[in-house]
C-alpha atoms as a PDB file:
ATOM      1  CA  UNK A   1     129.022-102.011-105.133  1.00  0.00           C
ATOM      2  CA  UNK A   2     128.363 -98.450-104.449  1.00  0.00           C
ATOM      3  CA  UNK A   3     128.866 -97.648-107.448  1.00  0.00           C
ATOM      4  CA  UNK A   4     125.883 -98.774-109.511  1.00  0.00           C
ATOM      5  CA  UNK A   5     123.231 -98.837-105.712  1.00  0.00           C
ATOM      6  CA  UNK A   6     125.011 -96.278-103.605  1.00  0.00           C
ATOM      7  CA  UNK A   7     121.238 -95.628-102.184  1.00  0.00           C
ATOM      8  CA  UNK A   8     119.821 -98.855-101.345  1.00  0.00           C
ATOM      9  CA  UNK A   9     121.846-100.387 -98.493  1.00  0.00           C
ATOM     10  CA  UNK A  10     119.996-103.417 -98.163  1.00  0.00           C
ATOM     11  CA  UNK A  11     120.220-104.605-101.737  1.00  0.00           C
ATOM     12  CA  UNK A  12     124.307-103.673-101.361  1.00  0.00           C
ATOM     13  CA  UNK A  13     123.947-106.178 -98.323  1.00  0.00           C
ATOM     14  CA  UNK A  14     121.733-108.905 -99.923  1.00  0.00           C
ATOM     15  CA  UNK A  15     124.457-109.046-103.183  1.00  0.00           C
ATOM     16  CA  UNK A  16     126.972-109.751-101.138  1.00  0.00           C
ATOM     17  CA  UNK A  17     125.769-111.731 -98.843  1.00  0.00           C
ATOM     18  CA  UNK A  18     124.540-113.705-102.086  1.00  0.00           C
ATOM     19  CA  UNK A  19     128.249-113.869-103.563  1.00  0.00           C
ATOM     20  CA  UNK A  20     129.523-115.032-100.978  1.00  0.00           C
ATOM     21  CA  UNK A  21     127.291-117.917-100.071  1.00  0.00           C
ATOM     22  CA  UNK A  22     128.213-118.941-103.538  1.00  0.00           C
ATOM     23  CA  UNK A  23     131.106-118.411-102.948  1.00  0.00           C
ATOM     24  CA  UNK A  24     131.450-120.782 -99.810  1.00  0.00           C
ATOM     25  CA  UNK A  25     129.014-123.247-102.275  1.00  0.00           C
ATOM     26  CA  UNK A  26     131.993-123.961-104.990  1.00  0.00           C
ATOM     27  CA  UNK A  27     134.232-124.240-101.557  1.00  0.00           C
ATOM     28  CA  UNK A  28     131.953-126.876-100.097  1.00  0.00           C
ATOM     29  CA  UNK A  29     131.854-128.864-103.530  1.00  0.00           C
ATOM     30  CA  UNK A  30     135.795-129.009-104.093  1.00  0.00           C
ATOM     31  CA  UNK A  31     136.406-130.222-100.424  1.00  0.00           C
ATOM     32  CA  UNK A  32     133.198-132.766-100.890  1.00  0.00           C
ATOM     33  CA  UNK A  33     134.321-133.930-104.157  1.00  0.00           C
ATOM     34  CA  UNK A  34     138.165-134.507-102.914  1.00  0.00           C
ATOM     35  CA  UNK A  35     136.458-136.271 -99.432  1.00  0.00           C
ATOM     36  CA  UNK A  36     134.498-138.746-101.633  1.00  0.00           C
ATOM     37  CA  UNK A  37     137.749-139.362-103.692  1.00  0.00           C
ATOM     38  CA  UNK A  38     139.966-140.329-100.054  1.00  0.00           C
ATOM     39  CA  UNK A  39     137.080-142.087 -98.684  1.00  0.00           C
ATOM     40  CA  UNK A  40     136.811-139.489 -95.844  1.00  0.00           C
ATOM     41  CA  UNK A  41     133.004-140.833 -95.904  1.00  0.00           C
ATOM     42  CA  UNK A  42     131.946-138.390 -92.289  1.00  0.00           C
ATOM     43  CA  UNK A  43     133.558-135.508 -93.800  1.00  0.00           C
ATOM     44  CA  UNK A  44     131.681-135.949 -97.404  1.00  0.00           C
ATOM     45  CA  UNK A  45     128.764-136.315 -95.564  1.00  0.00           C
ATOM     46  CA  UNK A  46     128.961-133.251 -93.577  1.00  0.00           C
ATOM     47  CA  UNK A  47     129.585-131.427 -97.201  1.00  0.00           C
ATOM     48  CA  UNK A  48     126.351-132.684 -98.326  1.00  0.00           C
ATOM     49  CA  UNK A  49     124.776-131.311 -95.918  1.00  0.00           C
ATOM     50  CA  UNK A  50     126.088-127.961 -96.105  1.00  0.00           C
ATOM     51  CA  UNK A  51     125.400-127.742 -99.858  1.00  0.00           C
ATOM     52  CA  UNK A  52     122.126-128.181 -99.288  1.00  0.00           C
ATOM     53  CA  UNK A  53     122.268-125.000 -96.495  1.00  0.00           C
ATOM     54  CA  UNK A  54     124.188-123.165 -98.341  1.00  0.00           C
ATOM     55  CA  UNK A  55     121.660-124.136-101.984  1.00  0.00           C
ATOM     56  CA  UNK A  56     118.655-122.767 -99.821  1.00  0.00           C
ATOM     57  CA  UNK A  57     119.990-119.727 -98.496  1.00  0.00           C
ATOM     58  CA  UNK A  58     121.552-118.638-101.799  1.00  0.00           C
ATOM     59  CA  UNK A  59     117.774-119.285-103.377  1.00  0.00           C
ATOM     60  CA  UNK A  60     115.808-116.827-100.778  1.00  0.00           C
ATOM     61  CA  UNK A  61     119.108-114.077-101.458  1.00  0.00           C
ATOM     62  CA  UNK A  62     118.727-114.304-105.211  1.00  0.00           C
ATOM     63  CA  UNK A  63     114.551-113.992-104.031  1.00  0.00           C
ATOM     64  CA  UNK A  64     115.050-110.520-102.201  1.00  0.00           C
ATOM     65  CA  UNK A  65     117.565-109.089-104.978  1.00  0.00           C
ATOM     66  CA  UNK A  66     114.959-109.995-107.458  1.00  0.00           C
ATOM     67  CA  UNK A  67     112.423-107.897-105.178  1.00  0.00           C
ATOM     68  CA  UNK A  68     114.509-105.336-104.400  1.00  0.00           C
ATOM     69  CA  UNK A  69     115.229-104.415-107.879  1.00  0.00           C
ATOM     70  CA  UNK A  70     111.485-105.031-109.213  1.00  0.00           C
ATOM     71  CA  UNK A  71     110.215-102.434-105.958  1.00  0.00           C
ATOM     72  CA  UNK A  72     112.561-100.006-106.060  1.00  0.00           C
ATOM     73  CA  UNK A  73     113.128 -99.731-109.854  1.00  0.00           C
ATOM     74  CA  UNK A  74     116.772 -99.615-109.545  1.00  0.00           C
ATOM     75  CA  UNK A  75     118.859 -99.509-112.774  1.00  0.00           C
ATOM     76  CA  UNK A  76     114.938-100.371-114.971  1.00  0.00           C
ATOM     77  CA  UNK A  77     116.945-100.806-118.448  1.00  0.00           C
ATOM     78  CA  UNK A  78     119.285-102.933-117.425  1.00  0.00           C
ATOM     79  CA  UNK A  79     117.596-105.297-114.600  1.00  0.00           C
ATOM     80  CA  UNK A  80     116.719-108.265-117.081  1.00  0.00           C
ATOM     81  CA  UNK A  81     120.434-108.156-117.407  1.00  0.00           C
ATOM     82  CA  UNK A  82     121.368-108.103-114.237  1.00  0.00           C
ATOM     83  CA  UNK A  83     118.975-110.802-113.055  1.00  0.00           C
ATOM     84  CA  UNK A  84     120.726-112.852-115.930  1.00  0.00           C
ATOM     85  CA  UNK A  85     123.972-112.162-114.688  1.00  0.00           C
ATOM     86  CA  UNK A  86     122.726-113.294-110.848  1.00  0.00           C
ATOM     87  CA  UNK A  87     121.190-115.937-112.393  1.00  0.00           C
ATOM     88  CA  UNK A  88     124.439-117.640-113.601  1.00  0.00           C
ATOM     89  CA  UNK A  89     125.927-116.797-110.512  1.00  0.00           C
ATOM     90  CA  UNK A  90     123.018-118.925-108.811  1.00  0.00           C
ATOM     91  CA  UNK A  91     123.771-121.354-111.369  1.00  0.00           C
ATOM     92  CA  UNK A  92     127.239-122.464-109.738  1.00  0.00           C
ATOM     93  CA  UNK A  93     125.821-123.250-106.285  1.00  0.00           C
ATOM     94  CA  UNK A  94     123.406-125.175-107.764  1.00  0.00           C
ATOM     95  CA  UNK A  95     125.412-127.269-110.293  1.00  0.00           C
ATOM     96  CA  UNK A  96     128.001-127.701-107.642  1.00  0.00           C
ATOM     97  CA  UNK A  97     124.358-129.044-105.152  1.00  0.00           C
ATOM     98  CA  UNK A  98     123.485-131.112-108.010  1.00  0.00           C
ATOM     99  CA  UNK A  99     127.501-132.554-108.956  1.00  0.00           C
ATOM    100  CA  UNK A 100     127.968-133.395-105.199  1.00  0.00           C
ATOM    101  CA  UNK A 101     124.677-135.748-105.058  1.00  0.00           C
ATOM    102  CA  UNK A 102     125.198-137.499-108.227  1.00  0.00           C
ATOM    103  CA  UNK A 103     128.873-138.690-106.340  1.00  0.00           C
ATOM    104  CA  UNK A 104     125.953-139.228-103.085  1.00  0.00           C
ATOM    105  CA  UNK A 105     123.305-141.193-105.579  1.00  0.00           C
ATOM    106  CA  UNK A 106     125.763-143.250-107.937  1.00  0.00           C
ATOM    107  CA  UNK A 107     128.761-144.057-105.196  1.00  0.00           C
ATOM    108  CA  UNK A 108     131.556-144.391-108.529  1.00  0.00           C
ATOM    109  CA  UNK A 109     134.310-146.316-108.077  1.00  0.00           C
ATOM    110  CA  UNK A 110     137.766-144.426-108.735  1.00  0.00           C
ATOM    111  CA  UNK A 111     140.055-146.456-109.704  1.00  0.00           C
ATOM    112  CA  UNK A 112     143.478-145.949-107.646  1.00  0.00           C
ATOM    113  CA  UNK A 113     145.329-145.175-110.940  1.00  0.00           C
ATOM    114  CA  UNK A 114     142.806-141.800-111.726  1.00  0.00           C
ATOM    115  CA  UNK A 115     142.152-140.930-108.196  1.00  0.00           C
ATOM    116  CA  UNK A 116     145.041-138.266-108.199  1.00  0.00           C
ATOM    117  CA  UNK A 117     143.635-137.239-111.828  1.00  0.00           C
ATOM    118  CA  UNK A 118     140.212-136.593-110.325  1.00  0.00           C
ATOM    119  CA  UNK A 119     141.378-134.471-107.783  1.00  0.00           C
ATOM    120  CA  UNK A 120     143.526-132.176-110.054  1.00  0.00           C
ATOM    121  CA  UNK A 121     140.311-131.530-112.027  1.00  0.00           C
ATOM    122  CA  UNK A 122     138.375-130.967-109.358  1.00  0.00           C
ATOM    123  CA  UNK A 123     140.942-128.253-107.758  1.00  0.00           C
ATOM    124  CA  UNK A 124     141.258-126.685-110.833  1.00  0.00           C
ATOM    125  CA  UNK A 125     137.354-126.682-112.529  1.00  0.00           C
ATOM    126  CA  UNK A 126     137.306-125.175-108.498  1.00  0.00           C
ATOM    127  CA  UNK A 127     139.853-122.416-109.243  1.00  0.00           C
ATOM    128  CA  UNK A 128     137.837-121.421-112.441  1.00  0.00           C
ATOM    129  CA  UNK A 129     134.734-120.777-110.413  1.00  0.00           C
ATOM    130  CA  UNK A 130     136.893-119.190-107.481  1.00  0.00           C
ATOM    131  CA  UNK A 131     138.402-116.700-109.722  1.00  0.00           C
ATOM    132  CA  UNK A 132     135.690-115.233-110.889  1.00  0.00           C
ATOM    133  CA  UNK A 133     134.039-113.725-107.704  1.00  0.00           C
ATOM    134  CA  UNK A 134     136.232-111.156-107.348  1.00  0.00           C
ATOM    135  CA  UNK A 135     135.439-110.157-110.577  1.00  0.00           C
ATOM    136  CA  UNK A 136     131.606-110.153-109.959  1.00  0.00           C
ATOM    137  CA  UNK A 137     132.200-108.046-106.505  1.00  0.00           C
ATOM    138  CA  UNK A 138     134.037-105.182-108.805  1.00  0.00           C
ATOM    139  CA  UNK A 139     131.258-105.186-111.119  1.00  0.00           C
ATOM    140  CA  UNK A 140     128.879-103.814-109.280  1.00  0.00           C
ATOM    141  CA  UNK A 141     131.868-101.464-107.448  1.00  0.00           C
ATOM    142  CA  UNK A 142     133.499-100.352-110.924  1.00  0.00           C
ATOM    143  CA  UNK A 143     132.753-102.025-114.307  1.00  0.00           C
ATOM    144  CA  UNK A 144     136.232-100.808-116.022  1.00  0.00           C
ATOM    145  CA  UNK A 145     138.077-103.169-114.068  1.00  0.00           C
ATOM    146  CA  UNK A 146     136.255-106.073-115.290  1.00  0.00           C
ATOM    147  CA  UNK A 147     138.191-107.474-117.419  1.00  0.00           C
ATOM    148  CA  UNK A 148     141.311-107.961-115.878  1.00  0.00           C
ATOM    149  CA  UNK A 149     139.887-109.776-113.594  1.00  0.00           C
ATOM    150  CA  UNK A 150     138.936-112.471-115.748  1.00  0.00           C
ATOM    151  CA  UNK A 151     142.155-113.754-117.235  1.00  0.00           C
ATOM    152  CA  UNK A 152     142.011-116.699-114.597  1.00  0.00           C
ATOM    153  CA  UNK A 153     139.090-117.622-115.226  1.00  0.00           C
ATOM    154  CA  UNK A 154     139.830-118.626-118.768  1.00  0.00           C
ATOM    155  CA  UNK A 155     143.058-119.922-117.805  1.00  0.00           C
ATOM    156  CA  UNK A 156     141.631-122.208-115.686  1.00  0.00           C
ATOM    157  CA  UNK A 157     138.512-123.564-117.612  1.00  0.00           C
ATOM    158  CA  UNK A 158     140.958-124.128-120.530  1.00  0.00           C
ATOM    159  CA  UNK A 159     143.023-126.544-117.956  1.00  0.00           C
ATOM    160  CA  UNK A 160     139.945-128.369-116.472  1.00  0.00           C
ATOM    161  CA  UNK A 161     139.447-128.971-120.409  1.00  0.00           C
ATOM    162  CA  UNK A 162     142.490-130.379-120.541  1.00  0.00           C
ATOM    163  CA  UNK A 163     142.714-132.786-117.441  1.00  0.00           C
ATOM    164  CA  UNK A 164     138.961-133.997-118.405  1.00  0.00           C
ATOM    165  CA  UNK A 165     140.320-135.248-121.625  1.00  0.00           C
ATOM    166  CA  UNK A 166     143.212-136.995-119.809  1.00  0.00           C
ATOM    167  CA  UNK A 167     141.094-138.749-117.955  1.00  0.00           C
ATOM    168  CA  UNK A 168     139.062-139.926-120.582  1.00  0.00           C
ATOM    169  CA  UNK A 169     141.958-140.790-122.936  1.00  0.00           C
ATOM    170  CA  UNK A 170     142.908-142.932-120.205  1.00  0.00           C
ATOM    171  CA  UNK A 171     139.865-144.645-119.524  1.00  0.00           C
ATOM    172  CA  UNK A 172     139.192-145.480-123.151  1.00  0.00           C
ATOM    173  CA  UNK A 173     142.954-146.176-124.049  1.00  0.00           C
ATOM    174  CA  UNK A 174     145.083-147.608-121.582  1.00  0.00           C
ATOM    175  CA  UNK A 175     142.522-149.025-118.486  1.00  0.00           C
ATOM    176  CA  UNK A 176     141.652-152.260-120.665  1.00  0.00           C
ATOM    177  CA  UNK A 177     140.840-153.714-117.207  1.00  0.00           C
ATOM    178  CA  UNK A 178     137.445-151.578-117.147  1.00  0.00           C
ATOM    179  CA  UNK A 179     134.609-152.971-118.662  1.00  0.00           C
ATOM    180  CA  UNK A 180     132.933-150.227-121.090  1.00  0.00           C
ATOM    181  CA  UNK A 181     130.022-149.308-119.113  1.00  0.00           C
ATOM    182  CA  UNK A 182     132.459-148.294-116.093  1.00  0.00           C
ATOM    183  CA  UNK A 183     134.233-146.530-118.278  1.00  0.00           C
ATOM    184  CA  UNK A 184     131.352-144.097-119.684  1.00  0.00           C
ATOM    185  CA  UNK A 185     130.505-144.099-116.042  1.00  0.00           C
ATOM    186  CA  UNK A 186     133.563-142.654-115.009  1.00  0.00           C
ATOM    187  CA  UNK A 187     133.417-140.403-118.239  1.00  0.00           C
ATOM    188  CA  UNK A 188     130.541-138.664-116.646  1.00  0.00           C
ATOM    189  CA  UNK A 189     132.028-138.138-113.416  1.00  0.00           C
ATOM    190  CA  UNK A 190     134.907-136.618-115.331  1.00  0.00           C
ATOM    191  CA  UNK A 191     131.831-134.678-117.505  1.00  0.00           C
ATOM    192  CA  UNK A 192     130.212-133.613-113.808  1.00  0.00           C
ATOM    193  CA  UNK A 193     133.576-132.289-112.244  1.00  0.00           C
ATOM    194  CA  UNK A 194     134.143-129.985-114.918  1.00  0.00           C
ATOM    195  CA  UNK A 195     130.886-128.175-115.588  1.00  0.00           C
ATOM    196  CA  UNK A 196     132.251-126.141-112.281  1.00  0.00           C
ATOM    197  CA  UNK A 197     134.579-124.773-114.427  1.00  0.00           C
ATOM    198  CA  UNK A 198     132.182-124.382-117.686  1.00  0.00           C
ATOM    199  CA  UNK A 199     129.418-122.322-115.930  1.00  0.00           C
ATOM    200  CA  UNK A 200     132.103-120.623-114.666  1.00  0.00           C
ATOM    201  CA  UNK A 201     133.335-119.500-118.290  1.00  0.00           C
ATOM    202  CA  UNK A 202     129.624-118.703-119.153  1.00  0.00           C
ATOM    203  CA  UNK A 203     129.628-116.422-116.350  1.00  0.00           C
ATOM    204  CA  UNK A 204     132.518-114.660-117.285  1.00  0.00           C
ATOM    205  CA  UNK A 205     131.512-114.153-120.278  1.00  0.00           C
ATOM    206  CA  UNK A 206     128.164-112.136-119.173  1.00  0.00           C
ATOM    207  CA  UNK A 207     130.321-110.507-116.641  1.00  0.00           C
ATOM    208  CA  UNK A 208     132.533-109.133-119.935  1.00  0.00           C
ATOM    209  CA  UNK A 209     129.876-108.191-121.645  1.00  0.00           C
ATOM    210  CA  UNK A 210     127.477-106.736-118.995  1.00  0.00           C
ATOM    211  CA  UNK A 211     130.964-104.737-117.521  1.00  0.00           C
ATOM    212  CA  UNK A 212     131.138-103.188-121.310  1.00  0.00           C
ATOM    213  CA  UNK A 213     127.879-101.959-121.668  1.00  0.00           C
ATOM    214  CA  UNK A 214     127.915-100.228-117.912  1.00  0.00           C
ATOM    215  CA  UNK A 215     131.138 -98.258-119.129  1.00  0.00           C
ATOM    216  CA  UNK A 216     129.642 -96.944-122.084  1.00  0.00           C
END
């Protein structure tokens, strides 16, 4: 992160303090998500809990960066980008808030038989979202290196893809012991647990972009 604010320490601070809160967000929601699936029903509702810490310290970081930027006219031409970029990266903490309370608010019912498919999607819409930190922490280090950072990413949202569709093909063609309306129920679930993964992709794709113009 030197790289781009090597003279404004406490913005270098705040961005990673930021990241990593995040970070520890996406954490929170995968261990949450697989608690509510095993019924571990003290342990979900410690996650809850720290989601919503974790939400509202995120919000006042992304607050001071704003600031920081604005008052000290760091990087002017590109900080509409930049706030974009930390933005999206606010947006994962707070879909992952938001995911987490609609599992609080609706208590679904997983059926035995997609309990094990639920938790693969959740570990790997997860993974998507954990892989692309690092590449966010070398952005603002060294731009070049990017990219190559961001191969998992992909990898990963392109597997949450296909486990969500699993799940539904299921639901819709083999559990003929649902009735329809828990079936479009569980659908959204399914549709919840994998926008982890699909903000993720959105994100790396700003990073790509936003890492190309800084190495011009």
């Amino acid at each position: 992160m030197s790289l781009l604010f090597k003279n404004v320490k406490k913005l270098v601070v705040d961005i990673d303090e930021f990241i990593d809160t995040v970070e520890q967000g996406v954490l929170v929601f995968k261990e949450g998500v697989n608690n509510y699936l095993r019924n571990e029903q003290d342990s979900f509702a410690d996650k809850i809990k720290r989601i919503n810490r974790l939400e509202a310290t995120a919000d006042k970081l992304q607050k001071k960066i704003d600031d920081e930027f604005y008052m000290h006219s760091i990087l002017p031409q590109n900080v509409s980008d930049i706030s974009s970029m930390i933005d999206k990266i606010d947006e994962l903490i707070d879909t992952s808030k938001d995911n987490l309370y609609q599992f609080d608010d609706e208590l679904p019912f997983i059926p035995e038989a997609l309990q094990n498919d639920f938790i693969r999607l959740n570990d790997t819409s997860a993974e998507a979202a954990l892989a692309v930190f690092p590449a966010v922490r070398i952005f603002f280090r060294d731009p070049l290196k990017v990219k190559d950072l961001l191969a998992k990413v992909y990898f990963y949202e392109k597997e949450a893809d296909k486990l969500a569709r699993n799940i539904k093909r299921k639901l819709f063609h083999e559990m003929n012991d649902l009735q329809l309306s828990e079936k479009i129920h569980l659908r959204y679930f399914a549709l919840h647990v994998e926008t982890i993964s699909d903000k993720a992709e959105t994100l790396a794709d700003t990073l790509s972009i936003m890492a190309l113009k800084f190495s011009l």
